[in-house]
Protein backbone atom coordinates (compact mmCIF):
# COMPACT_ATOMS: atom_id res chain seq x y z
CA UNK A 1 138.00 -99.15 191.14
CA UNK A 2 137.21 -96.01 189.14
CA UNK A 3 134.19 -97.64 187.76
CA UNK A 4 133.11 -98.70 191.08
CA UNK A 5 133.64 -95.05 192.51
CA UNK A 6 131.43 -93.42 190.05
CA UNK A 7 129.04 -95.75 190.07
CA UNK A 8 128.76 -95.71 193.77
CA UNK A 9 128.42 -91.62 193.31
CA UNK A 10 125.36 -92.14 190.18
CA UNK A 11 123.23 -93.91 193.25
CA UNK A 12 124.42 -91.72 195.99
CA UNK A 13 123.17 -88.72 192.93
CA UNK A 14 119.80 -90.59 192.56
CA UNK A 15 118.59 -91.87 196.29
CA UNK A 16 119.18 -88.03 196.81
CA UNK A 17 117.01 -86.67 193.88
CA UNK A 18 113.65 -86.70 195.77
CA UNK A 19 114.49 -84.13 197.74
CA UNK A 20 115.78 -81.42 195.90
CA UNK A 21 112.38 -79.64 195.12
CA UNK A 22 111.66 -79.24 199.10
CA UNK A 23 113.02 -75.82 199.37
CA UNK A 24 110.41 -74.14 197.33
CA UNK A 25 106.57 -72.94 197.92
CA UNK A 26 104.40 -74.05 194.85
CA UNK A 27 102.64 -71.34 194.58
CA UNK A 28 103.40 -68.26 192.47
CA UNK A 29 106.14 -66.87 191.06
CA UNK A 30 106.43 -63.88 193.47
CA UNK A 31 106.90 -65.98 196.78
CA UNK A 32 110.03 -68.35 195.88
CA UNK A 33 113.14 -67.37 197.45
CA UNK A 34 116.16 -69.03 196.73
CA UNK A 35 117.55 -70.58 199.87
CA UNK A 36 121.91 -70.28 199.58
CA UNK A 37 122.26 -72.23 202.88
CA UNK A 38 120.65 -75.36 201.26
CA UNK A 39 123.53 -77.61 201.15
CA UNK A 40 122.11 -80.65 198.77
CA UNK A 41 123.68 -81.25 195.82
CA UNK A 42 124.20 -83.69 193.38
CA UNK A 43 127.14 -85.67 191.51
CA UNK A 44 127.41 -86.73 188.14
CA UNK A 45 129.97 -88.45 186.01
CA UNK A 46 130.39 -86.09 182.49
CA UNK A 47 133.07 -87.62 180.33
CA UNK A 48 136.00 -88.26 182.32
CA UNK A 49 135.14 -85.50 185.02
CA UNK A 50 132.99 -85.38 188.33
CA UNK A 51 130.62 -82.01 188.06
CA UNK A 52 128.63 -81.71 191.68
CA UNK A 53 125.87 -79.09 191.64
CA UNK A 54 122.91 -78.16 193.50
CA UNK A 55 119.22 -78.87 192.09
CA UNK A 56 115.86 -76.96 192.77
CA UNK A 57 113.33 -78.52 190.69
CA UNK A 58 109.20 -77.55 189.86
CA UNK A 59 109.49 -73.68 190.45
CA UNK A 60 106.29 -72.40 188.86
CA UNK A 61 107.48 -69.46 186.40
CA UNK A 62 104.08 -67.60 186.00
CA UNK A 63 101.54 -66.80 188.63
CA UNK A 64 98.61 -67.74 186.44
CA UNK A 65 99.53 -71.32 184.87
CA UNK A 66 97.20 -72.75 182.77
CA UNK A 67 98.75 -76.48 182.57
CA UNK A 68 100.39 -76.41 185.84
CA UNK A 69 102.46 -79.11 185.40
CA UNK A 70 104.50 -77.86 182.91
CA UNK A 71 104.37 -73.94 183.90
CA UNK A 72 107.45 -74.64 185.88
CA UNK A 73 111.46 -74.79 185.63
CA UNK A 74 114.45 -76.68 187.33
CA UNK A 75 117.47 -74.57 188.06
CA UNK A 76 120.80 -76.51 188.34
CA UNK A 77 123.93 -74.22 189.87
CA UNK A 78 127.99 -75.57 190.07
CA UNK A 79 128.86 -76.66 193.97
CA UNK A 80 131.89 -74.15 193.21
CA UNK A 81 130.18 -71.36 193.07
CA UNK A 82 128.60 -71.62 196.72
CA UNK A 83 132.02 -71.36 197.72
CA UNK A 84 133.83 -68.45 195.97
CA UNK A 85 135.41 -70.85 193.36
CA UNK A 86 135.46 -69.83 189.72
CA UNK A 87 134.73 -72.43 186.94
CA UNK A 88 136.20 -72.19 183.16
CA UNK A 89 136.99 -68.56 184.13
CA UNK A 90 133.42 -68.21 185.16
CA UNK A 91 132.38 -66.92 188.73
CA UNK A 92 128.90 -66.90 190.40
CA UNK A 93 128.40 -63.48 189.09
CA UNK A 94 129.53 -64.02 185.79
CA UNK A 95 128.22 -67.79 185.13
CA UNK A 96 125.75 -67.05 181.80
CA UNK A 97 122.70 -68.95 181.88
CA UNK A 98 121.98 -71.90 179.60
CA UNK A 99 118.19 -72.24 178.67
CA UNK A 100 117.89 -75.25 177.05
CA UNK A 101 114.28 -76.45 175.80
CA UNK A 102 113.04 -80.25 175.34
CA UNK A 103 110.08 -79.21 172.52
CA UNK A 104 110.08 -81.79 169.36
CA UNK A 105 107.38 -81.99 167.01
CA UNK A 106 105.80 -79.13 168.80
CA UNK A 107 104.50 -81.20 171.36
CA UNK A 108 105.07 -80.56 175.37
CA UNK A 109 108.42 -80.53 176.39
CA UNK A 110 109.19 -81.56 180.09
CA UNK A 111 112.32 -80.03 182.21
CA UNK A 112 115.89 -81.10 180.88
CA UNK A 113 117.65 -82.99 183.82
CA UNK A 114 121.26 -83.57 184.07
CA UNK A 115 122.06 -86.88 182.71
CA UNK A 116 124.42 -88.84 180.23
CA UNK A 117 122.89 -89.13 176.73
CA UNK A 118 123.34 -93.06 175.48
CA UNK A 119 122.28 -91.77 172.28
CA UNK A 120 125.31 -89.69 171.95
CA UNK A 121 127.51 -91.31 174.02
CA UNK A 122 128.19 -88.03 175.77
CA UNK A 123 126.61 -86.06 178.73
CA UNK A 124 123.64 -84.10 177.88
CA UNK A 125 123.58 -80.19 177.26
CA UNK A 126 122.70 -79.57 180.84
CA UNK A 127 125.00 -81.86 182.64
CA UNK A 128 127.86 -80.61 180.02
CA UNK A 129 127.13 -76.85 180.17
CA UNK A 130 127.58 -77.70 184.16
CA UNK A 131 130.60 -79.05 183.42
CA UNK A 132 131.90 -75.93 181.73
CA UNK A 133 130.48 -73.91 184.81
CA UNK A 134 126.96 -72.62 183.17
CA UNK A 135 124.22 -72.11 185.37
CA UNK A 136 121.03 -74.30 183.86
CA UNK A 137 117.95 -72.67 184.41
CA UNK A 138 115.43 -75.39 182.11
CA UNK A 139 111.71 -74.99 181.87
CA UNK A 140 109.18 -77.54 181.01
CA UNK A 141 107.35 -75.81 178.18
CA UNK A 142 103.41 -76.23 176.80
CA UNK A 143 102.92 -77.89 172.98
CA UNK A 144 100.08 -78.91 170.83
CA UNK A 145 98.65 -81.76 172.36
CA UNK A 146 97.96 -80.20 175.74
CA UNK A 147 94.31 -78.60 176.05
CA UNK A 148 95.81 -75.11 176.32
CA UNK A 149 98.90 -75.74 174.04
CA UNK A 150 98.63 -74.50 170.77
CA UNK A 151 100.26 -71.66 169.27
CA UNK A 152 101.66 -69.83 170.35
CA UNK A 153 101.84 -71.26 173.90
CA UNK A 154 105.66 -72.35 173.68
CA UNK A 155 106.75 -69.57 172.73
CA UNK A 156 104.73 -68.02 175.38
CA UNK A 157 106.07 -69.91 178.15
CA UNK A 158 109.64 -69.56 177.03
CA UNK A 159 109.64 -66.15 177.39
CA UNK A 160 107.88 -66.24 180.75
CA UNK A 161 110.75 -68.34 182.02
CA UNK A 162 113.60 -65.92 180.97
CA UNK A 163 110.88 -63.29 182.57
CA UNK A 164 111.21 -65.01 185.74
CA UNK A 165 114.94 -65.48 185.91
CA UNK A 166 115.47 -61.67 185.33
CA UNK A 167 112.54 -60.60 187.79
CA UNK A 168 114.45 -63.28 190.56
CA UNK A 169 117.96 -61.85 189.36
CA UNK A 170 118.54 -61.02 193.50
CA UNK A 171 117.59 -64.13 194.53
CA UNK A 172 119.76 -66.66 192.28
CA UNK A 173 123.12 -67.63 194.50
CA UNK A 174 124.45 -67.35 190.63
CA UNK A 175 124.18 -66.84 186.80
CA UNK A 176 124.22 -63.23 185.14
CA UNK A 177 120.59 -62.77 183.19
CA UNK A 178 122.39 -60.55 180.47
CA UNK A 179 124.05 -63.70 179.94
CA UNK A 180 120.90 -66.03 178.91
CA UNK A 181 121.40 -68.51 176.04
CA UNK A 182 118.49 -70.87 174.42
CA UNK A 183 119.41 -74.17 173.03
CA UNK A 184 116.87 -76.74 171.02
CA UNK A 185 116.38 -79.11 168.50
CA UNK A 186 113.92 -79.51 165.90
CA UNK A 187 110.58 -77.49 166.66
CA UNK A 188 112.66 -77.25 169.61
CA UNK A 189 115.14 -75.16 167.31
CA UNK A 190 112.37 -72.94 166.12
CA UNK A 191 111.30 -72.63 169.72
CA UNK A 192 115.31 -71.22 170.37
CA UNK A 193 115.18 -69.33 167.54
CA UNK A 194 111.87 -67.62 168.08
CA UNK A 195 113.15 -66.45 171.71
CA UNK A 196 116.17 -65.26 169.94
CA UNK A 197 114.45 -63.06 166.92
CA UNK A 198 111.34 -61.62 169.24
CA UNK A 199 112.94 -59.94 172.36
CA UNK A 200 110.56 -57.87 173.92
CA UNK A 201 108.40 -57.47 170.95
CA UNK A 202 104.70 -56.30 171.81
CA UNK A 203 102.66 -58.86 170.09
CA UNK A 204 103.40 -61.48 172.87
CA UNK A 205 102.38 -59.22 176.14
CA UNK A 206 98.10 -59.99 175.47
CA UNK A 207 99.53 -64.16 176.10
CA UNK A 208 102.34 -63.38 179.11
CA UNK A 209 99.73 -61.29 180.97
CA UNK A 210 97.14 -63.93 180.66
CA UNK A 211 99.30 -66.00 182.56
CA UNK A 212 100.56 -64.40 184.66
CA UNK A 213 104.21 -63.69 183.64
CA UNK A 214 106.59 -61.30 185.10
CA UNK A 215 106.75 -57.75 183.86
CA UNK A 216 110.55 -58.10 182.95
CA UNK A 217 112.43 -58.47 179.64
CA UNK A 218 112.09 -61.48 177.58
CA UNK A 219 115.30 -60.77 175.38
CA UNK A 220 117.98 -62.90 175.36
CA UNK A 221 121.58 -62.70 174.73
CA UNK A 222 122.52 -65.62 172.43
CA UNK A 223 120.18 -68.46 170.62
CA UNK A 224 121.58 -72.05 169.82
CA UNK A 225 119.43 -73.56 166.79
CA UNK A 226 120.14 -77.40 165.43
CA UNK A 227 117.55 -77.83 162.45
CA UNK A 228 114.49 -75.69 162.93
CA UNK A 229 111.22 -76.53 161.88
CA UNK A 230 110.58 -72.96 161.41
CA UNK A 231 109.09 -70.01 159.48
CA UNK A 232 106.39 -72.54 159.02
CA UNK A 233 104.28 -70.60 156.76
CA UNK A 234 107.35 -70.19 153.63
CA UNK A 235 108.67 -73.94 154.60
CA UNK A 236 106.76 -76.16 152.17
CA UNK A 237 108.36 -73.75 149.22
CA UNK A 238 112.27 -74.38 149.88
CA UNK A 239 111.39 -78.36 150.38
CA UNK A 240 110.12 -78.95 147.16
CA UNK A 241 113.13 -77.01 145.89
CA UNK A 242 115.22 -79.15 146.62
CA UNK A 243 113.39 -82.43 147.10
CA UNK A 244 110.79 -82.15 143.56
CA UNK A 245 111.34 -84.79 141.55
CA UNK A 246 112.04 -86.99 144.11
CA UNK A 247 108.51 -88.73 144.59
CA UNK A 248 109.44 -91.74 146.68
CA UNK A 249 108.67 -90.20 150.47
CA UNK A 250 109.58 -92.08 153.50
CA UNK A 251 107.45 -91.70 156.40
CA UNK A 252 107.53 -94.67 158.31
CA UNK A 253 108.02 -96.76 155.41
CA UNK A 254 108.52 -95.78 151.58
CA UNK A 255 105.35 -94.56 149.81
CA UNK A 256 104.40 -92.79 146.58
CA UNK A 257 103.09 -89.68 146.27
CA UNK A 258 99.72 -88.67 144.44
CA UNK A 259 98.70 -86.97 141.74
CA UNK A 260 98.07 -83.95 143.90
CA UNK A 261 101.15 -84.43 145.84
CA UNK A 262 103.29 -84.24 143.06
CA UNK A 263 101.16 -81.00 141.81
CA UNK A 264 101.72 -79.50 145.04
CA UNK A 265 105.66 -80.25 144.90
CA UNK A 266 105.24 -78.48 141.09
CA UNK A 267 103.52 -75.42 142.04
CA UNK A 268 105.68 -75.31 145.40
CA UNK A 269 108.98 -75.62 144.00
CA UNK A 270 108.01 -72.74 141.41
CA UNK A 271 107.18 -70.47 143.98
CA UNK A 272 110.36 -70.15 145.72
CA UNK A 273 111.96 -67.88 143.72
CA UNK A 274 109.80 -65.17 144.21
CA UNK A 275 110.04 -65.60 147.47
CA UNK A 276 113.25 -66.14 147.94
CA UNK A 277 114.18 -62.88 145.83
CA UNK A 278 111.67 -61.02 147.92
CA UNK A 279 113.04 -61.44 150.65
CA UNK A 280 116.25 -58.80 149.30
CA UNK A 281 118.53 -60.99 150.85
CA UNK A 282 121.94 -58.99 149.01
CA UNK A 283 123.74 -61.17 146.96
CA UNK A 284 121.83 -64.16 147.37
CA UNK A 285 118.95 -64.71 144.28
CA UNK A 286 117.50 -67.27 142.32
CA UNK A 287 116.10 -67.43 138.66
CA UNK A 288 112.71 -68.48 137.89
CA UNK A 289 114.22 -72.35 137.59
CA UNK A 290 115.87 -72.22 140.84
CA UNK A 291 119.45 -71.30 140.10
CA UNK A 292 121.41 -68.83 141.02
CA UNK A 293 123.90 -67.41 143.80
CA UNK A 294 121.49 -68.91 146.44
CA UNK A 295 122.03 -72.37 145.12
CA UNK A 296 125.72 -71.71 144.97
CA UNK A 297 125.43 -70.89 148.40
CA UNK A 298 123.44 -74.10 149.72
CA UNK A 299 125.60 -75.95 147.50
CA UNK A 300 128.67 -74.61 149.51
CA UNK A 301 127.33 -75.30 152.75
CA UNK A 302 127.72 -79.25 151.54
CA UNK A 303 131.05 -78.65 150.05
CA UNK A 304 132.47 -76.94 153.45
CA UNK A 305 131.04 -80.22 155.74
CA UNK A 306 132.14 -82.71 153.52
CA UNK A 307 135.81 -80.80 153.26
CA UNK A 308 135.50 -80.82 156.83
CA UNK A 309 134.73 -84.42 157.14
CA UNK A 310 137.26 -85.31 154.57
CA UNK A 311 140.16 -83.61 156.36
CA UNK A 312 139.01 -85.62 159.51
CA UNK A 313 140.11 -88.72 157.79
CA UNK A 314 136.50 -89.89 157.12
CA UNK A 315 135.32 -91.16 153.34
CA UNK A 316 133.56 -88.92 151.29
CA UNK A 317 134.34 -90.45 148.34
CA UNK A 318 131.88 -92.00 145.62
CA UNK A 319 129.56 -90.10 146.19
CA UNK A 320 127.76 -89.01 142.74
CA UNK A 321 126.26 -85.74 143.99
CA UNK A 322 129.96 -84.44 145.53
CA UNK A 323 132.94 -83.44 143.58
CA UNK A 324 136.26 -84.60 144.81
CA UNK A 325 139.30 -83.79 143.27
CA UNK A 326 143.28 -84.22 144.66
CA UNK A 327 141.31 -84.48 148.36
CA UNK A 328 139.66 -81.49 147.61
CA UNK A 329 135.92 -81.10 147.65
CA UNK A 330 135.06 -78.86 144.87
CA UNK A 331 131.29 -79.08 144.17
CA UNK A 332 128.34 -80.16 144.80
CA UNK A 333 124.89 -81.09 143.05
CA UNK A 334 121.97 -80.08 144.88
CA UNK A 335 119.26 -82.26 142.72
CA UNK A 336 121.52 -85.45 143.21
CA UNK A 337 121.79 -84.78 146.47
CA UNK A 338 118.14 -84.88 146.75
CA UNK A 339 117.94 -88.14 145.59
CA UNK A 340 120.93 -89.79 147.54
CA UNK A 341 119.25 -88.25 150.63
CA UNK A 342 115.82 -89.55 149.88
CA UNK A 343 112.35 -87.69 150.53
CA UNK A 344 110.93 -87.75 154.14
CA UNK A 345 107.74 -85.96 153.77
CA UNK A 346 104.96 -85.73 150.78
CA UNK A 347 103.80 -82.76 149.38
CA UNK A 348 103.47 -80.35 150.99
CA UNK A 349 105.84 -81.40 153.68
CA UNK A 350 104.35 -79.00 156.49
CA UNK A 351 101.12 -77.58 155.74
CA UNK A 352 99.39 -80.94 154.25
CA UNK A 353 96.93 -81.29 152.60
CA UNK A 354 94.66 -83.28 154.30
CA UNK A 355 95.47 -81.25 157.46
CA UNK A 356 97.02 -84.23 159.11
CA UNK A 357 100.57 -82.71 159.90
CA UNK A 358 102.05 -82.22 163.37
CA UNK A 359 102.17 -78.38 162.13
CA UNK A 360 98.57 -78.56 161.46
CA UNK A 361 97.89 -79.32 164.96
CA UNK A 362 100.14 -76.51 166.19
CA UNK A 363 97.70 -74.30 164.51
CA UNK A 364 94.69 -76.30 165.89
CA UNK A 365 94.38 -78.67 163.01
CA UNK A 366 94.27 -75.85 160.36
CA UNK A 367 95.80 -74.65 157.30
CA UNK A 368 98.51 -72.25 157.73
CA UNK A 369 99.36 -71.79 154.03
CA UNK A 370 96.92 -70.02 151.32
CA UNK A 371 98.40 -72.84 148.83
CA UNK A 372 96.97 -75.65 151.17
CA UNK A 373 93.90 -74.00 152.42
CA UNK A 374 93.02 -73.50 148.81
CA UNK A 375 93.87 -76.80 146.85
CA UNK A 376 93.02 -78.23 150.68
CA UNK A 377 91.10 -82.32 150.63
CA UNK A 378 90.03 -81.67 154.42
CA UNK A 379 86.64 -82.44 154.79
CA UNK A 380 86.22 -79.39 156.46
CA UNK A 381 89.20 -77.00 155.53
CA UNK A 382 90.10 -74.07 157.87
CA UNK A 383 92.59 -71.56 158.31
CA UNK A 384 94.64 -70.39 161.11
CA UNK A 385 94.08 -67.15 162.81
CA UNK A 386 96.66 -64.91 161.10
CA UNK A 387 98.18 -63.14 164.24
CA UNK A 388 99.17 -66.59 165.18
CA UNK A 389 100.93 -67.43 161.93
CA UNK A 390 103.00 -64.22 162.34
CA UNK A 391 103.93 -64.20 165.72
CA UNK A 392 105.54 -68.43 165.20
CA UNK A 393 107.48 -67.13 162.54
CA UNK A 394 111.22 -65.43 163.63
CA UNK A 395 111.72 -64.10 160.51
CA UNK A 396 109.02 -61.78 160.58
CA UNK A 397 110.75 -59.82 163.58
CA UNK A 398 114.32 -59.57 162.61
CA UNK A 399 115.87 -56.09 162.19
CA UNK A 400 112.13 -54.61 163.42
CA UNK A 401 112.16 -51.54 164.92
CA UNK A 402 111.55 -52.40 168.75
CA UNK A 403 112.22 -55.81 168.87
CA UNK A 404 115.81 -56.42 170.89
CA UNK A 405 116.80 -59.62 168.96
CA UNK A 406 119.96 -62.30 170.07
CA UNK A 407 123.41 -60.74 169.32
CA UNK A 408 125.09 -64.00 168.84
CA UNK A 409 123.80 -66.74 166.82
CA UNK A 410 124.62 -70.62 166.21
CA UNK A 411 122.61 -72.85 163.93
CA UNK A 412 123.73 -76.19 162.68
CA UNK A 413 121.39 -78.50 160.01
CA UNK A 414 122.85 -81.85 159.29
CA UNK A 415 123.51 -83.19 155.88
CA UNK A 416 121.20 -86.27 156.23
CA UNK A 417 118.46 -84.04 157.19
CA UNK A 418 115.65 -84.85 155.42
CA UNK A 419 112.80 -82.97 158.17
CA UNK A 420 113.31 -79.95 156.43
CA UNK A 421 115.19 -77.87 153.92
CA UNK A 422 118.81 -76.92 154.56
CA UNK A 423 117.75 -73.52 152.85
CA UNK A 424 115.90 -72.75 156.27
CA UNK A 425 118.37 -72.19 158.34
CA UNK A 426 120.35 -70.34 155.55
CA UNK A 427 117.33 -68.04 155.32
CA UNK A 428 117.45 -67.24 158.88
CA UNK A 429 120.88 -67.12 158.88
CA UNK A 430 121.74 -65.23 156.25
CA UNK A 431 118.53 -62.59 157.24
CA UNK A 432 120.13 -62.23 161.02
CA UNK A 433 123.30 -61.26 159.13
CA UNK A 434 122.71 -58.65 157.07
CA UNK A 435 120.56 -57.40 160.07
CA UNK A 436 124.12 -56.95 161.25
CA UNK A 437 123.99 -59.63 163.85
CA UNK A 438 126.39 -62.29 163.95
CA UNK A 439 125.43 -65.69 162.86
CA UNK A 440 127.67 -69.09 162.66
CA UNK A 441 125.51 -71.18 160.34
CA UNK A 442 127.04 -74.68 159.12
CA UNK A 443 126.21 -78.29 157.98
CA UNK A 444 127.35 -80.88 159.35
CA UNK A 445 128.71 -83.97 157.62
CA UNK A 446 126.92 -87.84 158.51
CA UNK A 447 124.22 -86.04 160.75
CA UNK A 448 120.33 -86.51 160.41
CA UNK A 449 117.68 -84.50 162.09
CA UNK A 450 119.12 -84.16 165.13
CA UNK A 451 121.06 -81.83 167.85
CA UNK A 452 123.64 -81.31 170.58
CA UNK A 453 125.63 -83.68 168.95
CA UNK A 454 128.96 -81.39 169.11
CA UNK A 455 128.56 -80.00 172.92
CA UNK A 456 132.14 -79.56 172.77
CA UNK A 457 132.18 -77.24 169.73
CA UNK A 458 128.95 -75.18 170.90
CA UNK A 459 130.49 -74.87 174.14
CA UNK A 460 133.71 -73.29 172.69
CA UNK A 461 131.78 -70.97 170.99
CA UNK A 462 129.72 -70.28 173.86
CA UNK A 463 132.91 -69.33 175.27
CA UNK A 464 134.42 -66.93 172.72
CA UNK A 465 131.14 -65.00 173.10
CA UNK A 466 130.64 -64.62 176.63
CA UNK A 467 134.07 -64.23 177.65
């Protein structure tokens, strides 16, 4: 019978779904009002618990869109609050407001919608924050193979949405704006972490006026990041630190790389030091072979998710790259790791050579590295403008004197996680830290390149913050 019942509710949910976008004028920004009498809503199975809300779906979020169809946003609000209820200690006026984005490989992303992941075996991040009594406010966002969306276009329209929310702050029956949280994946994660480094810095007002966005804020409170593909520019360097050596690359099936491939991962992995070390990063450095505290600290990151993972009853063991001793995990080798995690990508793994990668056509099939541009085989080589280069990159805006970056920060890079380099993340992280803002940065035992895995977990923390 319980089957039956939500089932029965899932249709009831969908027959219903056509309608929800009714209430709203498609026109700009400025003349949506949020109706409170509207009494649709929807109901949704998540987990073991019924979460109702009401949907309003394809507001436009700039006045000037230049790919209208994905210039707009869905906002998704708790039943409960319409009535004076409070949800998870949350009320209508305190709700924060989850932002998630649906960007991978830097291509468009469309509007999340409240569903149950199959892949997961869980309810989304929308349906889930819901659940915990979030307001979801989710934009569809521009990406590279849209006429007008190459960088920095998502970026762009990302911070026109939180624009919008704050310039409609009146209007919404719920959700406090000082409250506003992004959550991706993959470029998606860059896209989260970008809106969570660049608050209100100037070098993005020339793109939100062209469009047409609200003259509001575009800082956020807190930034969710699951394996960036970010600070595109550095990337290629801590790859080939790790994966060098390793010259089998699997792309769709398992090829060798080239005599200039394997130069590239040479000359790349040599680099990183310098970088690395001038970045001033205190108490994190590497020597001119690679070794050093920062290694230590990579390496560590492994050791904590396979302890973790161990004292969950799961096997770690035999494993020639992990030390295990008396059920403690008490080191790890970073260049076996490499090779019991394989190689996804040739060298270089971002910028390539040929100009062929999905980051290439980000920056309008050009080179966004000097190493690349120079030793480039493109028939016709190119560079990307280098305003554009800066303003993709978080890194470059962290601790910068007007710039109101994310307080609160969570990132999470799988183990299996091939897409990029683990030292990534750690970069941002450990730059956002001594910044003296507070960042939760982890692996995560058995998980590729992938995100919103642990809802659960993020939503805890979620919790502890804006509580």
């Amino acid at each position: 019978m319980r089957l039956n019942f939500s089932l029965a509710l899932l249709l009831v949910a969908v027959l219903c779904s056509c309608s929800f976008g009714a209430d709203f004028a498609n026109g700009p920004a400025d003349s949506i009002t949020m109706p409170p009498g509207n009494r649709v809503s929807q109901t949704l199975l998540a987990g073991d618990k019924l979460v109702t809300f009401r949907s309003w779906l394809d507001i436009p979020y700039v006045s000037k869109p230049v790919e209208p169809e994905y210039q707009r946003l869905n906002i998704y609000i708790p039943e409960e609050y319409f009535n004076g209820q409070s949800i998870n200690g949350f009320t209508a006026k305190t709700a924060p407001i989850f932002m998630p984005n649906g960007v991978g490989g830097y291509m468009p992303g469309k509007q999340f919608i409240p569903a149950n992941d199959t892949r997961h075996g869980t309810p989304n991040a929308a349906l889930y924050a819901l659940s915990r009594g979030y307001v979801v406010v989710a934009p569809a966002i521009r990406g590279r193979t849209l006429a007008n969306g190459k960088a920095p276009a998502l970026i762009v329209d990302y911070k026109a949405a939180v624009r919008w929310v704050r310039h409609n702050k009146d209007r919404l029956p719920a959700g406090d704006p000082e409250k506003i949280i992004s959550d991706g994946l993959s470029a998606g994660g860059a896209l989260s972490s970008l809106l969570g480094a660049t608050g209100n810095a100037k070098e993005y007002e020339p793109y939100l006026k062209e469009i047409g966005a609200e003259d509001e804020r575009d800082d956020i409170f807190a930034s969710a990041v699951y394996c960036p593909i970010t600070n595109l520019e550095n990337a290629d360097m801590p790859y080939e630190w790790i994966f060098n050596g390793v010259n089998t690359y699997h792309m769709g099936s398992a090829r060798e790389m080239d005599d200039n491939m394997k130069a590239a991962s040479d000359a790349l992995k040599a680099a990183f030091p310098a970088y690395l070390n001038g970045l001033k990063l205190e108490g994190y450095t590497l020597d001119e072979n690679g070794n050093g505290s920062f290694r230590e600290y990579i390496e560590g990151l492994y050791v904590a998710a396979a302890q973790k993972a161990l004292d969950a009853g799961e096997n770690v063991l035999g494993l020639d790259w992990l030390t295990v001793e008396g059920g403690k995990v008490t080191g790890a080798d970073l260049g076996k790791y490499a090779v019991w995690a394989t190689r996804m990508k040739a060298a270089p793994a971002f910028d390539s050579l040929n100009m062929a990668s999905f980051e290439n056509n980000e920056f309008a099939d050009k080179h966004f590295t000097e190493y690349s541009f120079k030793h480039s085989t493109a028939e016709s080589p190119a560079m990307a403008d280098a305003e554009k280069i800066y303003i993709m990159n978080p890194m470059n805006f962290i601790g910068r004197e007007g710039v109101d970056t994310a307080r609160h920060w969570r990132i999470r890079h799988g183990v299996k996680d091939r897409d990029t380099s683990m030292a990534v993340p750690a970069i941002l992280a450990l730059k956002l830290k001594q910044a003296g803002y507070d960042a939760d940065v982890a692996a995560v035992w058995g998980v590729p390149h992938d995100g919103n895995y642990d809802l659960p977990e993020l939503f805890d923390w979620l919790d502890s913050i804006c509580k």
